[in-house]
Protein backbone atom coordinates (compact mmCIF):
# COMPACT_ATOMS: atom_id res chain seq x y z
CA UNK A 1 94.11 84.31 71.22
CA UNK A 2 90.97 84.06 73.63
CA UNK A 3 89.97 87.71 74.58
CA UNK A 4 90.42 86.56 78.75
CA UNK A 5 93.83 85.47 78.14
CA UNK A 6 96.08 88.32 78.44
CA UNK A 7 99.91 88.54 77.24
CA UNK A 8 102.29 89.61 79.21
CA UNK A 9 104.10 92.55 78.00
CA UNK A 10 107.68 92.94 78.27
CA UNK A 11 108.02 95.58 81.52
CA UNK A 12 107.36 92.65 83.58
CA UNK A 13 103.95 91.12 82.93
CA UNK A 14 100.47 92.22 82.64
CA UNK A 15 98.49 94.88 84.44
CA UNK A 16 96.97 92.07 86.85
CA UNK A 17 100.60 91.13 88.00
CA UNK A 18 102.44 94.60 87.77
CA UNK A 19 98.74 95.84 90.25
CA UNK A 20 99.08 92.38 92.89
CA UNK A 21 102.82 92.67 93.13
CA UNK A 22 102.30 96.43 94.06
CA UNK A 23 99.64 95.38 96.28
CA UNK A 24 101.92 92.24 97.45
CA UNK A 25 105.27 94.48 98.03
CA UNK A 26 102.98 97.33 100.41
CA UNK A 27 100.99 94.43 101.99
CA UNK A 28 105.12 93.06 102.94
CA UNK A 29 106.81 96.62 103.82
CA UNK A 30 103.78 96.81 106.25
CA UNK A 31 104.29 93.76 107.86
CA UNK A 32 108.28 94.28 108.21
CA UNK A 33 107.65 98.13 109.34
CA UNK A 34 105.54 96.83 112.29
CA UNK A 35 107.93 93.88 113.29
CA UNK A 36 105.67 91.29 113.24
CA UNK A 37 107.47 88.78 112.82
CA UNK A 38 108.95 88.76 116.19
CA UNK A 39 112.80 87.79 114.55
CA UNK A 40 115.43 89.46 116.19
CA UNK A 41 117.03 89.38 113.26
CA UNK A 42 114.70 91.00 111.30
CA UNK A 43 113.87 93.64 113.78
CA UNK A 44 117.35 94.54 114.13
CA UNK A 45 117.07 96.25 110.49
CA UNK A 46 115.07 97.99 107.82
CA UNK A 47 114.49 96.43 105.34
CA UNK A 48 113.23 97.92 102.13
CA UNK A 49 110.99 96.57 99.17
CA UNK A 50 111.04 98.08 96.39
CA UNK A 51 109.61 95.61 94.23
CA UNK A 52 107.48 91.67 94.14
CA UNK A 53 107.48 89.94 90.79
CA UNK A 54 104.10 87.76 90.79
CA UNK A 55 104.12 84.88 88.25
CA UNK A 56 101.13 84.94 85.63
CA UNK A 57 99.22 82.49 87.94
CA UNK A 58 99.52 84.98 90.16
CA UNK A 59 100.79 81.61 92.41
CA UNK A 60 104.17 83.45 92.96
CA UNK A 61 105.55 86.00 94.66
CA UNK A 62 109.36 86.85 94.10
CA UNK A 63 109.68 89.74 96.78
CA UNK A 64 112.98 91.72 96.48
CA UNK A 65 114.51 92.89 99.74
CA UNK A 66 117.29 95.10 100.72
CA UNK A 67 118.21 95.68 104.15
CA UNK A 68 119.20 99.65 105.37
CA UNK A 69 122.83 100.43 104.09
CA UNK A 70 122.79 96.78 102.54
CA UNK A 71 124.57 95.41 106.22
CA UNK A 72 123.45 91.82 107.13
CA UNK A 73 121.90 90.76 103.67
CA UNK A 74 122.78 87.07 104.09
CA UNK A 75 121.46 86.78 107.71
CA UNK A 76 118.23 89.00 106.73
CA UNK A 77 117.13 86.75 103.68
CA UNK A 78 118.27 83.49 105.92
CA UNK A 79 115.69 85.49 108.76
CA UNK A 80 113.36 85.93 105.86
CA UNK A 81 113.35 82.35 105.16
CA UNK A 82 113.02 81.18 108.46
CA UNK A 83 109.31 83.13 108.81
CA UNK A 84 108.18 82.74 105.14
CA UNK A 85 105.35 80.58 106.73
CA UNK A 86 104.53 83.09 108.82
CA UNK A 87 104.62 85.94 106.57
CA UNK A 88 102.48 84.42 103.96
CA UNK A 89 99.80 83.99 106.38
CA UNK A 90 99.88 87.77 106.75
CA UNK A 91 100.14 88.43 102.99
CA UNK A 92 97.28 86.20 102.54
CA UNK A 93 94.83 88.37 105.73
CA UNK A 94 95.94 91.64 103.84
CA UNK A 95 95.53 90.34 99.85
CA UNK A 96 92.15 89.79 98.66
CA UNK A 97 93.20 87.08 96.16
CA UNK A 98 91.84 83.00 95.80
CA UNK A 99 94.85 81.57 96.63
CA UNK A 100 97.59 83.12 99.17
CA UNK A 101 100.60 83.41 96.57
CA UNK A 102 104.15 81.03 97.56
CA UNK A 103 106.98 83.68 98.28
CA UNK A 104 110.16 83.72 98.01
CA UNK A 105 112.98 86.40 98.73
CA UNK A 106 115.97 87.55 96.30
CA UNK A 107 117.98 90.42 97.50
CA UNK A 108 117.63 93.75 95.18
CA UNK A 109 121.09 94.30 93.27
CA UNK A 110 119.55 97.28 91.93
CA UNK A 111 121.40 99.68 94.38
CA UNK A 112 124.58 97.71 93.46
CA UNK A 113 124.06 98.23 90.02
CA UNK A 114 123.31 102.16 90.12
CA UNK A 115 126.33 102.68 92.39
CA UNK A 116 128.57 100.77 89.60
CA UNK A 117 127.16 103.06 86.97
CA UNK A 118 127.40 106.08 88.59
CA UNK A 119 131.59 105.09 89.26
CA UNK A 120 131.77 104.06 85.74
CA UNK A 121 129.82 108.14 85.03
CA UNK A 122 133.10 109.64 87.19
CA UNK A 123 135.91 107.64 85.38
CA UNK A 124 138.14 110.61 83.63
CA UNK A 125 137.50 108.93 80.44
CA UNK A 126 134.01 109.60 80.45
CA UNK A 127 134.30 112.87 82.16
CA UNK A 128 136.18 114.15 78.95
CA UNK A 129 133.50 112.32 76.86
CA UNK A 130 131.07 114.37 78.59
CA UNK A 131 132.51 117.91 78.84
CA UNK A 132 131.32 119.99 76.65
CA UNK A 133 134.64 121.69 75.31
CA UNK A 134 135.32 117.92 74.03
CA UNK A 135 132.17 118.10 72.35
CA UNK A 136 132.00 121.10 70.76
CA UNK A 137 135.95 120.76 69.37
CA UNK A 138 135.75 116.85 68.43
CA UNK A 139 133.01 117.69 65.98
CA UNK A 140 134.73 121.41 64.36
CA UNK A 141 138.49 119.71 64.17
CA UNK A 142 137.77 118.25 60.46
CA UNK A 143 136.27 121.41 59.60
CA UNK A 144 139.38 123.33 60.05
């Protein structure tokens, strides 16, 4: 392999995407903190982004969004939609990169994920799993 050609590794690309899409996602939450868009809809919430997947072209922005208390998220990523012009104009004056990446917007399940993991950490069965009389007397019981 060429020594300018980088792989990407598997946490989600190289250290050229993983440092954009960091730059990308602040360059966004700016933009969306200081409403300007001018959507109603969007200033009506805050929206969080906790992460923007760039493509190895760097041509590619996938920006995940989650609105406050996850209320609204079809009508935010429709409002998101609607000014994706817009906002990539303003990505493009804050990024210093050749071309002004294409965005797009997926919501971040992330939240929903945790929160099914963390009811799945209180079910009884793995409460009993976890205590640590269970422990302690599943592993002596043979011995006796």
């Amino acid at each position: 392999m060429p020594r300018h050609q980088k792989r990407s590794s598997a946490a989600g690309g190289s250290q050229r995407q993983l440092r954009v899409g960091e730059i990308v996602r602040h360059a966004m939450a700016d933009i969306l903190a200081q409403g300007s868009t001018h959507d109603v809809e969007l200033e009506g919430h805050i929206i969080t982004v906790p992460e923007v997947k760039m493509s190895p072209d760097l041509k590619l922005a996938t920006i995940f969004v989650m609105p406050l208390g996850g209320r609204d998220t079809q009508r935010v990523l429709a409002a998101l939609e609607r000014n994706k012009k817009f906002l990539r104009g303003e990505i493009a004056q804050r990024v210093n990169l050749k071309f002004a990446p294409d965005i797009r917007f997926r919501l971040d399940d992330r939240f929903d994920e945790a929160e099914r993991i963390e009811k799945l950490l209180r079910t009884p069965a793995v409460q009993r799993d976890l205590a640590p009389d269970a422990r302690r007397s599943g592993s002596h019981e043979s011995d006796e």
